[in-house]
C-alpha atoms as a PDB file:
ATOM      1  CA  UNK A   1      96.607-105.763  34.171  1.00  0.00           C
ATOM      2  CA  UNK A   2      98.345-102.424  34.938  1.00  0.00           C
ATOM      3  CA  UNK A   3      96.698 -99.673  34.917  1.00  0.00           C
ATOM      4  CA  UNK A   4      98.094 -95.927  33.191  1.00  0.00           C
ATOM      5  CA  UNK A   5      96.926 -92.432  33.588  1.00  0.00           C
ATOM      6  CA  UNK A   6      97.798 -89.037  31.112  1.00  0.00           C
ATOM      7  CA  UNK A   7      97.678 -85.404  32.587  1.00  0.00           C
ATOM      8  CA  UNK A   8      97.692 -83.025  29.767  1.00  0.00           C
ATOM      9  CA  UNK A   9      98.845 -79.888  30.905  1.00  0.00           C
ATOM     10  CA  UNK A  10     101.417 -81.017  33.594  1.00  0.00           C
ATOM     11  CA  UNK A  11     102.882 -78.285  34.543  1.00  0.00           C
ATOM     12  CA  UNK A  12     103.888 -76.978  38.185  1.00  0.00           C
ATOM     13  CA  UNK A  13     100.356 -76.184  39.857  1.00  0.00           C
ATOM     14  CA  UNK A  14      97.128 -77.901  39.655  1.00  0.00           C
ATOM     15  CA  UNK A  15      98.859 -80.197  36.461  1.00  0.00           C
ATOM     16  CA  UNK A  16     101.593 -81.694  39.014  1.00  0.00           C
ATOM     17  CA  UNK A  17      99.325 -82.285  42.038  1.00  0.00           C
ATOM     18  CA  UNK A  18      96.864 -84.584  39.366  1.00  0.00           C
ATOM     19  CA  UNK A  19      99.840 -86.445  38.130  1.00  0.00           C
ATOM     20  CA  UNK A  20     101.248 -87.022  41.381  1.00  0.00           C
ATOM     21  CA  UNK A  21      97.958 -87.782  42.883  1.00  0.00           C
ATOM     22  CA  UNK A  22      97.105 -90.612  40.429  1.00  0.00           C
ATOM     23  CA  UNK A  23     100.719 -91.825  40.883  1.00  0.00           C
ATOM     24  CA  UNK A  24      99.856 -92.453  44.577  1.00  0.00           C
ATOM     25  CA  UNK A  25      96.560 -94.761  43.024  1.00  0.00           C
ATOM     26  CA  UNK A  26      99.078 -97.269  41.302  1.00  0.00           C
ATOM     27  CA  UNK A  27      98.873 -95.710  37.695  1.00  0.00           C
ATOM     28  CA  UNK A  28     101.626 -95.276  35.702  1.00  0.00           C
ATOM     29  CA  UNK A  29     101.191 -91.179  34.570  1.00  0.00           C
ATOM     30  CA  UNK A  30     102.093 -90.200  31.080  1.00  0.00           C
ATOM     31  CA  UNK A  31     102.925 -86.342  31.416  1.00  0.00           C
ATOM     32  CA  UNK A  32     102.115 -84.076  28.772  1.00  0.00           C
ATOM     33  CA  UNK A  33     103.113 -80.461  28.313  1.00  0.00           C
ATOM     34  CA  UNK A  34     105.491 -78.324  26.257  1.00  0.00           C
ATOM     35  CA  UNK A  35     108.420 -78.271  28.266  1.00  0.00           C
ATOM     36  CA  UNK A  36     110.202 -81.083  28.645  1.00  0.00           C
ATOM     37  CA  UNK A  37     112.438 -79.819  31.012  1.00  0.00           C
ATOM     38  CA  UNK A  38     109.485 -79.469  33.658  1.00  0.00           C
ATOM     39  CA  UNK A  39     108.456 -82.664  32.550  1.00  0.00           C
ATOM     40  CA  UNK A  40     111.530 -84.106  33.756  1.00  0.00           C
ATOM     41  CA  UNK A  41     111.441 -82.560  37.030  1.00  0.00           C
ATOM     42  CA  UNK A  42     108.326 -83.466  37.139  1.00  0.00           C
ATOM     43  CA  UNK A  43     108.951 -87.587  36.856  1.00  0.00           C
ATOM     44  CA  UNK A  44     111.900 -87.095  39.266  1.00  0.00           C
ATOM     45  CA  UNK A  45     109.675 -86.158  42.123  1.00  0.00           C
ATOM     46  CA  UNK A  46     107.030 -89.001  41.027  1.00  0.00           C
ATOM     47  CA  UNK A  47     109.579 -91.522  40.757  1.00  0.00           C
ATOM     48  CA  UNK A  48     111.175 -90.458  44.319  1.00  0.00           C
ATOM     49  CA  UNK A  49     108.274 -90.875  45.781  1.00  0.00           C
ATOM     50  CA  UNK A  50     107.719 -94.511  44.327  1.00  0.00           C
ATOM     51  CA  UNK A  51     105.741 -93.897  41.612  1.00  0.00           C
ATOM     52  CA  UNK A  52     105.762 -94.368  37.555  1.00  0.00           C
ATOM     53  CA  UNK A  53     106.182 -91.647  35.528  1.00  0.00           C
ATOM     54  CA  UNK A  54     106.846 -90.803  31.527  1.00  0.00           C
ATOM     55  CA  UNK A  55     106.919 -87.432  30.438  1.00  0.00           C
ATOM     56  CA  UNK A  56     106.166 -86.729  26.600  1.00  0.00           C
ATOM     57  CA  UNK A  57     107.174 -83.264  25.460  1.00  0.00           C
ATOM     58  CA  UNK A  58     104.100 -82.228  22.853  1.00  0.00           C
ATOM     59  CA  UNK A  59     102.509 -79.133  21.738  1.00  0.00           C
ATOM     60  CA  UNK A  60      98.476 -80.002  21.773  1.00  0.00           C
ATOM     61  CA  UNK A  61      97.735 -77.815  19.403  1.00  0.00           C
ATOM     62  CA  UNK A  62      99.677 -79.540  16.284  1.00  0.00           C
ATOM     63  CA  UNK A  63      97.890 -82.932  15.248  1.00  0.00           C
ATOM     64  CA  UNK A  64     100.699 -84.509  13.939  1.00  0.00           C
ATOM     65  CA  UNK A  65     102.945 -83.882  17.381  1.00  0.00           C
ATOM     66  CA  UNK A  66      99.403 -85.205  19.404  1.00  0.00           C
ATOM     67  CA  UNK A  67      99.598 -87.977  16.474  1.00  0.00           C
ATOM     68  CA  UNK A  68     103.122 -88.672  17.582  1.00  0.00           C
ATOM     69  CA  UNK A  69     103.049 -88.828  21.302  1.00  0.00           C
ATOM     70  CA  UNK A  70      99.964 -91.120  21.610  1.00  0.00           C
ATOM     71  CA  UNK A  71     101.840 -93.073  19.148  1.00  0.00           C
ATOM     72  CA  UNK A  72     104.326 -93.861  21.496  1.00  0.00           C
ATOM     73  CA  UNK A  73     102.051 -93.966  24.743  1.00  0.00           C
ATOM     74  CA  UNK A  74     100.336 -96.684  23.162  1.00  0.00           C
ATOM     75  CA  UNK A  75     103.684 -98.273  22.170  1.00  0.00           C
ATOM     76  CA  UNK A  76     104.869 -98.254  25.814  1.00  0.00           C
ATOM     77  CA  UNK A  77     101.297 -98.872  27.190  1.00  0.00           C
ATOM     78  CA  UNK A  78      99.580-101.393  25.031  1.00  0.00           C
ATOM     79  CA  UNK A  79      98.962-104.049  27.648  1.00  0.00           C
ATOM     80  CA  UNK A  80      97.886-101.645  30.150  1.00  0.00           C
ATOM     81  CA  UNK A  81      93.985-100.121  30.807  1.00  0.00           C
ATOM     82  CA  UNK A  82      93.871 -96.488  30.612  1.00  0.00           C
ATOM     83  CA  UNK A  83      92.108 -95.421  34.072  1.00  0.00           C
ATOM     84  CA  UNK A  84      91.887 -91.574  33.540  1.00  0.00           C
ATOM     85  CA  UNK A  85      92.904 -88.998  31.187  1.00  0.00           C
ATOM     86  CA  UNK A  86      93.097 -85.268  32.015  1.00  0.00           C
ATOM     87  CA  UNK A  87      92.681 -82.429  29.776  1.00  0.00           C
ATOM     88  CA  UNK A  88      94.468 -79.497  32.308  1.00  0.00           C
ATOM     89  CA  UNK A  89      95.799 -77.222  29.829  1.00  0.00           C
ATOM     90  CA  UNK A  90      94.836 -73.764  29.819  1.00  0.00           C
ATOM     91  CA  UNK A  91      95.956 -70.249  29.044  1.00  0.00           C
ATOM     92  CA  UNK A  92      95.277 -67.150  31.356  1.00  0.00           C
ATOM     93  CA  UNK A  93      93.832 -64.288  28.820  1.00  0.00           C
ATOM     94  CA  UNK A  94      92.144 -60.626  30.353  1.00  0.00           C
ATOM     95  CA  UNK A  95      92.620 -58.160  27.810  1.00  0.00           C
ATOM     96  CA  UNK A  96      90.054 -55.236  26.460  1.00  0.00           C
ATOM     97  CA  UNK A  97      88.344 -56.918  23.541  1.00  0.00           C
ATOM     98  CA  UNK A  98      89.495 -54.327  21.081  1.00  0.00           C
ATOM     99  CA  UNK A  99      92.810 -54.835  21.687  1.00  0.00           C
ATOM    100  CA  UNK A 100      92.844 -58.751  21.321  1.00  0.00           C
ATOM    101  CA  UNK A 101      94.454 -59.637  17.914  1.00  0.00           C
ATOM    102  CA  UNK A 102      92.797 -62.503  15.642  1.00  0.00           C
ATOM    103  CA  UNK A 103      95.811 -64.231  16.443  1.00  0.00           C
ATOM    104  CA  UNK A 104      95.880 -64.045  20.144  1.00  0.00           C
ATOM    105  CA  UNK A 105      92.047 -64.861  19.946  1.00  0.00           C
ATOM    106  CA  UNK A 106      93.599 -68.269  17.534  1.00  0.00           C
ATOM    107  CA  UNK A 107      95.865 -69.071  20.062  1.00  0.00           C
ATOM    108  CA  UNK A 108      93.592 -69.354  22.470  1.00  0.00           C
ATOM    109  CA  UNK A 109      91.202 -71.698  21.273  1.00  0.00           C
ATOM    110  CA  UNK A 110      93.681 -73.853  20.008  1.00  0.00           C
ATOM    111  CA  UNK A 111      94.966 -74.579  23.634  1.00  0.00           C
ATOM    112  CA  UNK A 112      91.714 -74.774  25.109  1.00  0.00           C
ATOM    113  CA  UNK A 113      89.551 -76.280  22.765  1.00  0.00           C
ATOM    114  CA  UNK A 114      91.100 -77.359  19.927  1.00  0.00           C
ATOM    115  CA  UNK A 115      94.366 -79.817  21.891  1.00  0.00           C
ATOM    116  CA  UNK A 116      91.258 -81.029  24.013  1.00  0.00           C
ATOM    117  CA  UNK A 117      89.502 -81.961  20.480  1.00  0.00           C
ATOM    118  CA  UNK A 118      92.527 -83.931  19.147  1.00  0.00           C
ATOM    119  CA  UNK A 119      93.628 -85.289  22.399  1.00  0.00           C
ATOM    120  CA  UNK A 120      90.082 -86.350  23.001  1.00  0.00           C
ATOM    121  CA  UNK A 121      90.088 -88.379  20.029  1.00  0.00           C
ATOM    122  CA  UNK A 122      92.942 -90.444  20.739  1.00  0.00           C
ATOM    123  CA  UNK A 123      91.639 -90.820  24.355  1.00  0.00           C
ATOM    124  CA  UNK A 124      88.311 -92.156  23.911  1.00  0.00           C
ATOM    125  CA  UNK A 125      89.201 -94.497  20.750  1.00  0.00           C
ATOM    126  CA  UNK A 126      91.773 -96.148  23.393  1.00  0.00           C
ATOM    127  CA  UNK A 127      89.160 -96.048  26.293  1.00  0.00           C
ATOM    128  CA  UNK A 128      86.265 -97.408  23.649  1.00  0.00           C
ATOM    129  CA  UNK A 129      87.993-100.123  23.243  1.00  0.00           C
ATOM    130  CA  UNK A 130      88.223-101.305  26.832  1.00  0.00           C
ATOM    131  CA  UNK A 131      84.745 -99.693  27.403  1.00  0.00           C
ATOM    132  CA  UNK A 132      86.111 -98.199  30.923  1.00  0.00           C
ATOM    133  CA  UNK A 133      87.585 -94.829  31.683  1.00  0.00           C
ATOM    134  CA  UNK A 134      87.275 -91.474  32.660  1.00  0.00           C
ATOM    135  CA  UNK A 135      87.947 -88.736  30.979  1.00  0.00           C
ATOM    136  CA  UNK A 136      87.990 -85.197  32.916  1.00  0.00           C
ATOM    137  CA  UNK A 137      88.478 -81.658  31.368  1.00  0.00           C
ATOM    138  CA  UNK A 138      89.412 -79.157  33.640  1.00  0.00           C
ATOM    139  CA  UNK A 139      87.363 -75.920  33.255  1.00  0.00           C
ATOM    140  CA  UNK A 140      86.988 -72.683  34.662  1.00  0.00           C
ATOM    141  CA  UNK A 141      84.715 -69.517  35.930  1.00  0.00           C
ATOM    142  CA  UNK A 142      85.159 -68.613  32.195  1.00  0.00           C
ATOM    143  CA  UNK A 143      83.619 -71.664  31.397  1.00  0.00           C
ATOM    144  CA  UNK A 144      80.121 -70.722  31.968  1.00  0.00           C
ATOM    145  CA  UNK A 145      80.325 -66.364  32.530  1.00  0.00           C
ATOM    146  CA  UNK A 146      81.896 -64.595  29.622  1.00  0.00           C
ATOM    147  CA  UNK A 147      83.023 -61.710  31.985  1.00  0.00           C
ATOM    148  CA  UNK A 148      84.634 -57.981  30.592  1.00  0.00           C
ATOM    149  CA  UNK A 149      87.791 -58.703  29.743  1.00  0.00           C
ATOM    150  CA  UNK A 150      88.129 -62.238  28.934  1.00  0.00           C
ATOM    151  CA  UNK A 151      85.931 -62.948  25.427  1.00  0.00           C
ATOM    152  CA  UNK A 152      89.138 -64.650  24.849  1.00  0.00           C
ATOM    153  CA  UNK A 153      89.430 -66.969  27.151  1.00  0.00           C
ATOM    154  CA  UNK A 154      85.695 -67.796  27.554  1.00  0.00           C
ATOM    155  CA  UNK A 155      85.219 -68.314  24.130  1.00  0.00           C
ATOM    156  CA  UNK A 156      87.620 -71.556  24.254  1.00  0.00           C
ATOM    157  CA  UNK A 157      86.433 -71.942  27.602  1.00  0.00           C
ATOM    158  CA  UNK A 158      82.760 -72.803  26.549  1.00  0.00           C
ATOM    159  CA  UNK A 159      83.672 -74.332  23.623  1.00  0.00           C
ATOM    160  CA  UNK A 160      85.820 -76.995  25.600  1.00  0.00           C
ATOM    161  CA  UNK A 161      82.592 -77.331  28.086  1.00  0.00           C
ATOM    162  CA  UNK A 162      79.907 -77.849  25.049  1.00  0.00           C
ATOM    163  CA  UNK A 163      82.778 -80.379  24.005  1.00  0.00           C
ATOM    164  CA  UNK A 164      82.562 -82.231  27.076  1.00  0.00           C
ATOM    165  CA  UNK A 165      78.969 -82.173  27.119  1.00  0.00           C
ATOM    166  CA  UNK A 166      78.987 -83.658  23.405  1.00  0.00           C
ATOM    167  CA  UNK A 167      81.442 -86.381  24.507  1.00  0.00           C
ATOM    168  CA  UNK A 168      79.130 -87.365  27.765  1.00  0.00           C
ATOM    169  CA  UNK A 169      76.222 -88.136  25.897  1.00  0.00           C
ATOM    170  CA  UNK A 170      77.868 -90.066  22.981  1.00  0.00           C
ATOM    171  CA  UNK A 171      79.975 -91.902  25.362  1.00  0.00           C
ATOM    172  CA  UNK A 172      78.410 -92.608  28.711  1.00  0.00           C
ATOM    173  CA  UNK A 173      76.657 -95.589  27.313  1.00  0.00           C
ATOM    174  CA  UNK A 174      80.174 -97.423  26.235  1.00  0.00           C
ATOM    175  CA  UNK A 175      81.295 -96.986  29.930  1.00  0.00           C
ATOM    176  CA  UNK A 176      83.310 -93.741  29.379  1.00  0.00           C
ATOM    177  CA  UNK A 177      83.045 -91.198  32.112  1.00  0.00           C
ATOM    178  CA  UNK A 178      83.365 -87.795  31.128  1.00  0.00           C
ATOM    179  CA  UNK A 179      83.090 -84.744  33.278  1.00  0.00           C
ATOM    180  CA  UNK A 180      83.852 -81.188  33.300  1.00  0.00           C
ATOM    181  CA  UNK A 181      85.401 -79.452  36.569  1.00  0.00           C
ATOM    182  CA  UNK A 182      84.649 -75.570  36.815  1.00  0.00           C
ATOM    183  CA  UNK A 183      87.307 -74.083  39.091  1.00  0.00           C
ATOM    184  CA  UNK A 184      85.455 -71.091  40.332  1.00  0.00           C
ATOM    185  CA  UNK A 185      88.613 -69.060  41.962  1.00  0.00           C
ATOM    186  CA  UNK A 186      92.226 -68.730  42.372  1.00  0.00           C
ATOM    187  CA  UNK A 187      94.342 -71.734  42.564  1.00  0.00           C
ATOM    188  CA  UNK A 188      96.762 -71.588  45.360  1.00  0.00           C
ATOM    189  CA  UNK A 189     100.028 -71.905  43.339  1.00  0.00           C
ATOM    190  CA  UNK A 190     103.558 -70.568  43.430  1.00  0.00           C
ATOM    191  CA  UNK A 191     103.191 -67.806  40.644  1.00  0.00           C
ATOM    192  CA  UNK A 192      99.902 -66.734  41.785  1.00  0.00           C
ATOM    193  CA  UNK A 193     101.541 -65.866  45.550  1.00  0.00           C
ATOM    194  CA  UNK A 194     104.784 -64.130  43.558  1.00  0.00           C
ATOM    195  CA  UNK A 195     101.979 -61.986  41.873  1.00  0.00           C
ATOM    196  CA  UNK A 196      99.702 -61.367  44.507  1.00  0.00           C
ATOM    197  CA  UNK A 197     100.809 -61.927  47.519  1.00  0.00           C
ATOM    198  CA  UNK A 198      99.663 -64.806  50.018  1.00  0.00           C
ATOM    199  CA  UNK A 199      96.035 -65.326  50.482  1.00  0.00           C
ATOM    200  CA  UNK A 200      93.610 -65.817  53.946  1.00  0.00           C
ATOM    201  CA  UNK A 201      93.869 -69.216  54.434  1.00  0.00           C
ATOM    202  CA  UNK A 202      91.720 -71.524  52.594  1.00  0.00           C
ATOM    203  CA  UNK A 203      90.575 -68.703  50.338  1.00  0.00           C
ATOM    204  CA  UNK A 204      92.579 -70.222  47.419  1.00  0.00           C
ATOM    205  CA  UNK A 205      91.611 -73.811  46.242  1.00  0.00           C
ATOM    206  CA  UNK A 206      94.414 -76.091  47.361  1.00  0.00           C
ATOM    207  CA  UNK A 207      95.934 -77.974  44.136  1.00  0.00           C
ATOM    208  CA  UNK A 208      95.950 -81.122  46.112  1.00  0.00           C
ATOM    209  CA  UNK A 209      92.250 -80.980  47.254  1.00  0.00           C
ATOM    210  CA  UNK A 210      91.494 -80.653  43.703  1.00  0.00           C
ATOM    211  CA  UNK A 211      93.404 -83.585  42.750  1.00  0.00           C
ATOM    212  CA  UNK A 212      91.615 -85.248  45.351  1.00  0.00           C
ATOM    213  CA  UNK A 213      88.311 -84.709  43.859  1.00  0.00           C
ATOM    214  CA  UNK A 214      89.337 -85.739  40.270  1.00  0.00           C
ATOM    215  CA  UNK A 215      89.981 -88.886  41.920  1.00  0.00           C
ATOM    216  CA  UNK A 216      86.646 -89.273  43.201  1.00  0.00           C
ATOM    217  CA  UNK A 217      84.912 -88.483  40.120  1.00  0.00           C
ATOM    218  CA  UNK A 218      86.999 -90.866  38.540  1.00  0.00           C
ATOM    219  CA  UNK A 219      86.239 -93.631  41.165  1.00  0.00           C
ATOM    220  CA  UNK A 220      82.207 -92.944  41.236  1.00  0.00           C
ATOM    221  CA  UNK A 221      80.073 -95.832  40.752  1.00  0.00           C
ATOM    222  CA  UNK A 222      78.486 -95.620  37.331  1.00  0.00           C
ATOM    223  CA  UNK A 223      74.902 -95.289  38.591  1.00  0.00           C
ATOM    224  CA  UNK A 224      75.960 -91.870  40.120  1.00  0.00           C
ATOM    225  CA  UNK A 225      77.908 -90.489  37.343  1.00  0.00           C
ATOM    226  CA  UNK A 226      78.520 -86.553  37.496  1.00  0.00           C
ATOM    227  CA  UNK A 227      79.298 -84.955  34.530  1.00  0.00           C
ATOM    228  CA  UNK A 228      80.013 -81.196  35.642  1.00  0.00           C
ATOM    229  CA  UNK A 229      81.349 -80.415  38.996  1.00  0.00           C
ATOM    230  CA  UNK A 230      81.717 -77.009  40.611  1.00  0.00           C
ATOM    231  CA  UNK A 231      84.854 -76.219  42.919  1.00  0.00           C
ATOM    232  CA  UNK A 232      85.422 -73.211  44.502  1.00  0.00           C
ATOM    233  CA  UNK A 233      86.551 -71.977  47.772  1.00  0.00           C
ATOM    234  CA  UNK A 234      84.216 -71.378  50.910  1.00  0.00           C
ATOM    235  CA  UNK A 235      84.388 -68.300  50.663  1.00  0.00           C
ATOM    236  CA  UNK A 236      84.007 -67.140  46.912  1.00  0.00           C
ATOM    237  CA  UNK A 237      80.923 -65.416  46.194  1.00  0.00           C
ATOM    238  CA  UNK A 238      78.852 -66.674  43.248  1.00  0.00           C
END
């Protein structure tokens, strides 16, 4: 049996490394995100590099487009076993909390907590099934310190961690591994050097060394299963 993989959130970064990462493990990757021109860049580079690739354009935050692309990942996957599903969309948000709007504050926990709530459902009904899989949400510093500035973002931040919590317990015992990755620090991506300049070296956490350790969480034996992991680079107070 095959075996297929979703990133949700694959966009350049963090999002690309995981989809190209799990492409290099044999699974086929369904890529989810927005814009499907990315997308499509996106399954070029996977497919160059002898990989499988699908991209499906879909905005996580409407049921009926989740409803839709699942629809057709299970169409085009049926007789394959989901390995591991990533939920990797985000949204940066540091504003002063009197000037955050309801809907901003909407908008935010839709992409972080609500998407992972309907994409989670879909996810664990088709891993349930084959009682094997992991599912991985990728968190954040926000995740666990509501800092000035970001009652925004850390409000859908710890709702998607209490989510992932909530899923680990129900779901552990039908052979579904879910964790929750705290990246504590600056990702080392394009935009982030175009805003700030280049970091010291290793001071930023390498998008491929993260991928890497999805991967390992997702290929832990089930008597050591972790369900939270903390990233961050070696030198990153805490």
């Amino acid at each position: 049996m095959s075996s297929w993989a979703i990133v949700i959130g694959a966009g350049p970064g963090l999002g690309a490394a995981l989809a190209k990462r799990f492409a290099r493990e044999g699974c086929h990757v369904a890529l989810l995100a927005r814009n499907a021109e990315r997308l499509t860049s996106l399954q070029k580079q996977i497919v160059s590099a002898g990989g499988q690739a699908t991209p499906f354009a879909c905005d996580v935050t409407s049921k009926e487009d989740v409803d839709r692309a699942f629809g057709l990942m299970k169409e085009q996957f049926q007789q394959n076993r989901l390995e591991v599903a990533v939920y990797n969309t985000a949204a940066f948000s540091m504003s002063p909390f009197l000037s955050i709007s309801p809907e901003k504050f909407e908008s935010d926990w839709k992409t972080m907590t609500l998407g992972a709530f309907l994409c989670s459902q879909k996810i664990v009904d088709l891993m349930a099934k084959q009682n094997h899989g992991t599912l991985i949400f990728t968190g954040a510093t926000a995740s666990v310190r509501g800092s000035s500035g970001f009652a925004s973002m850390a409000s859908a931040k710890f709702g998607l961690r209490a989510l992932s919590q909530s899923l680990s317990r129900e779901f552990h015992p039908q052979g579904i591994h879910v964790a929750h990755v705290i990246i504590d620090g600056y990702i080392d991506t394009e935009q982030l050097n175009k805003t700030f300049g280049p970091g010291e070296p290793g001071t930023r956490l390498d998008t491929d060394a993260i991928a890497n350790e999805f991967w390992n969480l997702h290929s832990q034996d089930r008597s050591t299963w972790t369900q939270e992991l903390d990233l961050r680079p070696f030198s990153e107070s805490f």
